[in-house]
N, C-alpha and C. Protein backbone atom coordinates (compact mmCIF):
# COMPACT_ATOMS: atom_id res chain seq x y z
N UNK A 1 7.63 -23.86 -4.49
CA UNK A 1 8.29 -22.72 -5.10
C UNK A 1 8.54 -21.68 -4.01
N UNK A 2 9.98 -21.37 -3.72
CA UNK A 2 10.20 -19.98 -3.26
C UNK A 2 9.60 -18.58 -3.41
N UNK A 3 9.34 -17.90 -1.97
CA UNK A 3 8.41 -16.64 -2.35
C UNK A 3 9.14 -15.88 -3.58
N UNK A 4 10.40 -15.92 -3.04
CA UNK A 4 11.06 -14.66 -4.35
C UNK A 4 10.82 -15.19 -5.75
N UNK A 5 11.16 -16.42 -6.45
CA UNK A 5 10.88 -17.03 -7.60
C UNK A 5 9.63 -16.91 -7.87
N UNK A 6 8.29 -16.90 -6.89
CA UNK A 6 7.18 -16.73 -7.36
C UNK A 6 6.84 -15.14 -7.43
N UNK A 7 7.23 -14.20 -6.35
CA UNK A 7 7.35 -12.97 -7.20
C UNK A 7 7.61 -12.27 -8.71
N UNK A 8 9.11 -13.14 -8.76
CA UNK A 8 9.79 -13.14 -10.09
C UNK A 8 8.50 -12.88 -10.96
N UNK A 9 8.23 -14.38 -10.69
CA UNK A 9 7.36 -15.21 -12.04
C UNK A 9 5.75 -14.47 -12.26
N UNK A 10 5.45 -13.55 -11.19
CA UNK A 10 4.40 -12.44 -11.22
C UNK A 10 4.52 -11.44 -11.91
N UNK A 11 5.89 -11.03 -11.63
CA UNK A 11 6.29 -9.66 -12.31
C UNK A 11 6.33 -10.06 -13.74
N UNK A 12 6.79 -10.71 -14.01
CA UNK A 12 6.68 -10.84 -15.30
C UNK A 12 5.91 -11.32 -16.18
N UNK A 13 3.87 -11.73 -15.34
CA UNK A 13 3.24 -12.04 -15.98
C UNK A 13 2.78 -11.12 -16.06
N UNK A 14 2.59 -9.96 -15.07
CA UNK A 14 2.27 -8.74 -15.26
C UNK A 14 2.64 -8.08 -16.51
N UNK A 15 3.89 -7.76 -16.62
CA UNK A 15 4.45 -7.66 -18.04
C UNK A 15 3.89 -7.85 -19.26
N UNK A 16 3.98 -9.48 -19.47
CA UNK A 16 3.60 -9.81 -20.50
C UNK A 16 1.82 -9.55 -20.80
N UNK A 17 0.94 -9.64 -19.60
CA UNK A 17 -0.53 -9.26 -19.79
C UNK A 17 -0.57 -7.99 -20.25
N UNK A 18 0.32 -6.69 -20.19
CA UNK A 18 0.38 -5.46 -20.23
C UNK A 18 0.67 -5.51 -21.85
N UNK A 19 1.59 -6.42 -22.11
CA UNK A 19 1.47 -6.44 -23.92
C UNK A 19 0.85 -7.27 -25.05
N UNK A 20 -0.12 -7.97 -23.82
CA UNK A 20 -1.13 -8.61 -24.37
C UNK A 20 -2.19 -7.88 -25.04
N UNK A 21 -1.99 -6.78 -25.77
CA UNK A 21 -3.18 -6.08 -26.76
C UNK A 21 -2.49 -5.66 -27.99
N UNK A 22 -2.69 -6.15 -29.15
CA UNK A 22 -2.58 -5.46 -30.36
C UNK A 22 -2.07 -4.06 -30.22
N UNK A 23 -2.81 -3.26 -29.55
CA UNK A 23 -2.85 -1.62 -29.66
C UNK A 23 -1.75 -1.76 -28.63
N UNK A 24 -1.44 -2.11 -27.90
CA UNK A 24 -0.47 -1.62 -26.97
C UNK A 24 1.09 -2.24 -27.54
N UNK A 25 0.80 -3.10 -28.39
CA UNK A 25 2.17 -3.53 -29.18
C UNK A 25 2.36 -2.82 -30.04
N UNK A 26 1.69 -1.80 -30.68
CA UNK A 26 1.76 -0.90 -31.87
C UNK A 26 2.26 0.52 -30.64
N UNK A 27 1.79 0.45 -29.67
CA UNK A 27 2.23 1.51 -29.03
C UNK A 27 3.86 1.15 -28.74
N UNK A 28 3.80 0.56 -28.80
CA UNK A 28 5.71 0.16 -27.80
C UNK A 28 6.39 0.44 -28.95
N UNK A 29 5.91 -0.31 -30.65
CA UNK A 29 6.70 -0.06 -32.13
C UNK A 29 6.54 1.40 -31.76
N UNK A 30 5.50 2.13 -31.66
CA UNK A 30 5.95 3.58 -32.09
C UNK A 30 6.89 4.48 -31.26
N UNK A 31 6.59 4.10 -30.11
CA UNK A 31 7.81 4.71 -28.96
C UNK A 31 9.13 4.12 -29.83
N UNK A 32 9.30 3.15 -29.97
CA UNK A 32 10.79 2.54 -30.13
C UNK A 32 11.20 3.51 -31.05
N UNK A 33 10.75 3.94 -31.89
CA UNK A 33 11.28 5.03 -33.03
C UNK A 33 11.21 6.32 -32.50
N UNK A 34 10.16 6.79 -31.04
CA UNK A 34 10.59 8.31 -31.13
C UNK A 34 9.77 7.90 -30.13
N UNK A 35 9.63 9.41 -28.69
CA UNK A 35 8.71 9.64 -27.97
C UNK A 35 7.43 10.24 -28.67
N UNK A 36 6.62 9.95 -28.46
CA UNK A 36 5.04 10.49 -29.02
C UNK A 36 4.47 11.11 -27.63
N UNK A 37 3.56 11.79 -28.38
CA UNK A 37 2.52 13.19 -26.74
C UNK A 37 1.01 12.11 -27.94
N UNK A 38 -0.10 12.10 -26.37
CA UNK A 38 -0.99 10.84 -26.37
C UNK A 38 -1.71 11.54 -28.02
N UNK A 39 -1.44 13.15 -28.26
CA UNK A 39 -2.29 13.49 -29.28
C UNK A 39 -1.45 12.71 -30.74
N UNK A 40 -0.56 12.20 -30.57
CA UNK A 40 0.44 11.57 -31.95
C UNK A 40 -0.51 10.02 -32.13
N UNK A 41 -0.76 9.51 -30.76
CA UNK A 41 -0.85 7.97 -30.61
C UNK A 41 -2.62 7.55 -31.04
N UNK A 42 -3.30 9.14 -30.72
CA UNK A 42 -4.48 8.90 -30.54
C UNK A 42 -4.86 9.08 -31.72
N UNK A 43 -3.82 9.30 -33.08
CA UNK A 43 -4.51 9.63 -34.35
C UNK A 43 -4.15 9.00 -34.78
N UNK A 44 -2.54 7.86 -34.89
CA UNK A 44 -2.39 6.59 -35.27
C UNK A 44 -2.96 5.81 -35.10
N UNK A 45 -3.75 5.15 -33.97
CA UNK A 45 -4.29 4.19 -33.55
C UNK A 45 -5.74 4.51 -34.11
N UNK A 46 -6.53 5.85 -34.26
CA UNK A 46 -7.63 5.94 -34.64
C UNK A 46 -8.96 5.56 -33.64
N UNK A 47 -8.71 5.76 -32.21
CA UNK A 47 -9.87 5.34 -31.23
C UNK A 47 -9.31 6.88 -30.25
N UNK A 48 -10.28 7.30 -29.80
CA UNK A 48 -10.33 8.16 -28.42
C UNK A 48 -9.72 8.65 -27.23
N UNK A 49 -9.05 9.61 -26.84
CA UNK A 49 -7.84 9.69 -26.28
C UNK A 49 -8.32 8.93 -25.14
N UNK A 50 -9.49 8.96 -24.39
CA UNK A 50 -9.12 8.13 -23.18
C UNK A 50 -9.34 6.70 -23.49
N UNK A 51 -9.36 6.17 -24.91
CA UNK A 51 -8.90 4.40 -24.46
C UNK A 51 -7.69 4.55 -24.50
N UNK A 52 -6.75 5.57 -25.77
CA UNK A 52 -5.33 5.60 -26.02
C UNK A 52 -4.72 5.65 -24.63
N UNK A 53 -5.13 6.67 -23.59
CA UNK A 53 -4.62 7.21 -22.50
C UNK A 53 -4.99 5.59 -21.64
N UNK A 54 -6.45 4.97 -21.65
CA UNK A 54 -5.71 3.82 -20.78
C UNK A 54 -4.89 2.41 -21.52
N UNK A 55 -4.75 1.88 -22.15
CA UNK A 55 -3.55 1.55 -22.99
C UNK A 55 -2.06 2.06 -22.37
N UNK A 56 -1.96 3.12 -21.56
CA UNK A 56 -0.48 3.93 -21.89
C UNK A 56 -0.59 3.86 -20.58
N UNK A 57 -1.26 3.82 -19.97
CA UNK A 57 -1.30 4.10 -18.36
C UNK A 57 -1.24 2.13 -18.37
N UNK A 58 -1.99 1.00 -19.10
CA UNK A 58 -1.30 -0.13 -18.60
C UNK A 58 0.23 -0.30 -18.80
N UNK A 59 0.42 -0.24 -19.93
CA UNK A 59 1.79 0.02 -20.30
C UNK A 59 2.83 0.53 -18.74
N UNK A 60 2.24 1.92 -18.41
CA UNK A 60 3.06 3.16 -17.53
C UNK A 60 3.16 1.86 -16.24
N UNK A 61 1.91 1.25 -15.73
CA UNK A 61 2.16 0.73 -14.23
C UNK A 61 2.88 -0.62 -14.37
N UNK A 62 2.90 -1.30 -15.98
CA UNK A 62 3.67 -2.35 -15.95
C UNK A 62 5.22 -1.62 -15.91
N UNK A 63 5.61 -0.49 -16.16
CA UNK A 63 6.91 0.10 -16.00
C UNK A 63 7.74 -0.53 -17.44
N UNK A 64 6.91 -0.06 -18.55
CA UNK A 64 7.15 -0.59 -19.74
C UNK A 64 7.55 1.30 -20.86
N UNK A 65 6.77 2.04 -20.20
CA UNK A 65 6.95 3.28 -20.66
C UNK A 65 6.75 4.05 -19.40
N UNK A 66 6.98 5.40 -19.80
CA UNK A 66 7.54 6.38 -18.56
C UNK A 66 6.09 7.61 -19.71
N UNK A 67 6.30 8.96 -18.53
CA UNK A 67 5.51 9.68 -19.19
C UNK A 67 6.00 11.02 -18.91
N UNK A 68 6.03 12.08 -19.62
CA UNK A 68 6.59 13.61 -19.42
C UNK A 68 5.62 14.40 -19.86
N UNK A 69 5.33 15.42 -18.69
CA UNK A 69 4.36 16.37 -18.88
C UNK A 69 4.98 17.67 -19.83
N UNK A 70 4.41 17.86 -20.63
CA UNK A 70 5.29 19.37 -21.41
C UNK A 70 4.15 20.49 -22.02
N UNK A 71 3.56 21.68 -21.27
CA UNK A 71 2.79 22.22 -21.20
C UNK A 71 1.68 21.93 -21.13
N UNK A 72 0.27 21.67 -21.82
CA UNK A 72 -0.37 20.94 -22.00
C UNK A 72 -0.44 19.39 -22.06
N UNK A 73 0.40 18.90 -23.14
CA UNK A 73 0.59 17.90 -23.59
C UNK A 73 1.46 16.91 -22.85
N UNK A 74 1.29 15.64 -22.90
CA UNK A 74 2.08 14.88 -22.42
C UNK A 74 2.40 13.44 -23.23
N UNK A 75 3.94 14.07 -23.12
CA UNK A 75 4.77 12.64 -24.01
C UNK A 75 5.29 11.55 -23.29
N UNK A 76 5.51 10.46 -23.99
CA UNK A 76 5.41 8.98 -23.82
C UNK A 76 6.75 8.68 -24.14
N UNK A 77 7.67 7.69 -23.58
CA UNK A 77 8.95 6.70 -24.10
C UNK A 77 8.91 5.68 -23.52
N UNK A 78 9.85 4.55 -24.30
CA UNK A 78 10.18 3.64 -23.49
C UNK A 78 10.80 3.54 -22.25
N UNK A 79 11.10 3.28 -21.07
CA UNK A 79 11.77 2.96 -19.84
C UNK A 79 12.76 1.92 -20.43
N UNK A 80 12.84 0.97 -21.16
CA UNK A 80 13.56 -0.09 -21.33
C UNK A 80 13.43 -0.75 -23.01
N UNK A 81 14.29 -0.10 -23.59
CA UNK A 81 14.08 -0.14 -25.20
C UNK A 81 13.93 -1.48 -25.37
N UNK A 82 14.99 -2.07 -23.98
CA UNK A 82 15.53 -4.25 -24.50
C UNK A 82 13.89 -4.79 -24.58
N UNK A 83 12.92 -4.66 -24.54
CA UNK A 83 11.63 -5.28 -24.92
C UNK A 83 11.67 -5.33 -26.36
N UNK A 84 12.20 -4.31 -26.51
CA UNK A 84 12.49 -5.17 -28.48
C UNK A 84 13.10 -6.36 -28.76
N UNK A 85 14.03 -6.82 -27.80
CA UNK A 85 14.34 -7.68 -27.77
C UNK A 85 13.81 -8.72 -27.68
N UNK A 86 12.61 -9.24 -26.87
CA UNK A 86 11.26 -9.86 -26.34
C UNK A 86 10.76 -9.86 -27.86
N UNK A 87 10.12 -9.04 -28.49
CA UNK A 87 9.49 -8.88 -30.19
C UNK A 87 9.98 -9.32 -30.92
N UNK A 88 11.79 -9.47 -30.76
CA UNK A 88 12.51 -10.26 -31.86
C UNK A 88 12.42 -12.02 -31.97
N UNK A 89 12.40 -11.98 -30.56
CA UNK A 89 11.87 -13.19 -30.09
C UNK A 89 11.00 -13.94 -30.95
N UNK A 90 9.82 -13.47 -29.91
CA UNK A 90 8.39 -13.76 -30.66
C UNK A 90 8.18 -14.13 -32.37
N UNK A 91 8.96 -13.01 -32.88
CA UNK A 91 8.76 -12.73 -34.37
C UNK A 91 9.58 -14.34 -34.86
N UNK A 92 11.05 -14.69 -34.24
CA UNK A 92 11.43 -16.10 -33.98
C UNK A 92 10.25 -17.54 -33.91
N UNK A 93 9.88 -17.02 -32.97
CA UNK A 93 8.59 -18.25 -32.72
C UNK A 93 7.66 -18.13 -33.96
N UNK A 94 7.42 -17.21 -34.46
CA UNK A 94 5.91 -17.26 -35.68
C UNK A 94 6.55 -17.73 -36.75
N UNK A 95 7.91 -17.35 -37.50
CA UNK A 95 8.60 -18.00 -38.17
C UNK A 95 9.00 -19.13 -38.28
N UNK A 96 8.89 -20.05 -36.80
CA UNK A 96 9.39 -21.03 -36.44
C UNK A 96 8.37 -21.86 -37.37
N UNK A 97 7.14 -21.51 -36.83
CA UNK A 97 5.89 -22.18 -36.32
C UNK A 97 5.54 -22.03 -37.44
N UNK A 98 5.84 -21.58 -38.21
CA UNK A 98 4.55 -21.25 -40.05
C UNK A 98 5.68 -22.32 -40.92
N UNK A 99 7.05 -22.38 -40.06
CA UNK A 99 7.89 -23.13 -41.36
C UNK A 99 7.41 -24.81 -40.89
N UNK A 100 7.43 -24.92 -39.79
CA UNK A 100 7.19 -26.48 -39.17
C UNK A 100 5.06 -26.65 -40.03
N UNK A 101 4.21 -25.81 -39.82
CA UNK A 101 3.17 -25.73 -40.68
C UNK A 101 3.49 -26.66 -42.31
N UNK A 102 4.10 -25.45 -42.97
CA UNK A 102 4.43 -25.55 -43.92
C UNK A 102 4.85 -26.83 -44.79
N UNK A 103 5.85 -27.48 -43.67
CA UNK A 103 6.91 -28.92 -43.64
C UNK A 103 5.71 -29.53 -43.54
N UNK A 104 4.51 -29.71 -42.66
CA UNK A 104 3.59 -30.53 -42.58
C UNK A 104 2.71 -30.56 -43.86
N UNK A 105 2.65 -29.64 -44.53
CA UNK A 105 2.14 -29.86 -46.08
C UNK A 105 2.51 -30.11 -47.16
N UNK A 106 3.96 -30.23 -46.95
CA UNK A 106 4.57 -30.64 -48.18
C UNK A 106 5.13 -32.45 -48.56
């Protein structure tokens, strides 16, 4: 394998390990609808601003969300909304996979 192809293929496991948590996929749904400040995320999610805050900081270094300081507070967005795209996906595969299930029981 070529260095650059195996870069590629880093970067984007990076990625995907970064949305490898429940909580951090509920974080990306809630950005997709609006920017949130960590005090919005840390009362949805219901755990402690500094796990919320590291959650958002894996997210921030996979370059999956961006972050804006605004007085105190600091708000959260997506960098790249097309990861919904990636979710539509996925949501493809579980559908796939429960109907091929399904076919096997009938």
């Amino acid at each position: 394998m070529d260095v650059r192809k195996k870069a590629r293929y880093e970067a984007r496991a990076r990625i995907v390990k970064a949305l490898a948590h429940p909580t951090r996929l509920f974080i990306i749904d809630e950005l997709s609808e609006n920017r949130r400040c960590v005090c919005e995320l840390t009362e949805m999610i219901g755990a402690d601003a500094s796990t919320v805050s590291k959650h958002l900081s894996v997210l921030r270094n996979a370059g999956l969300v961006k972050d804006d300081k605004v007085g105190a507070s600091v708000y959260y967005e997506l960098t790249t909304p097309c990861i919904l795209n990636f979710f539509g996906c996925i949501e493809t595969v579980i559908k796939t996979s429960a109907e091929q299930q399904l076919a096997l029981t009938e």
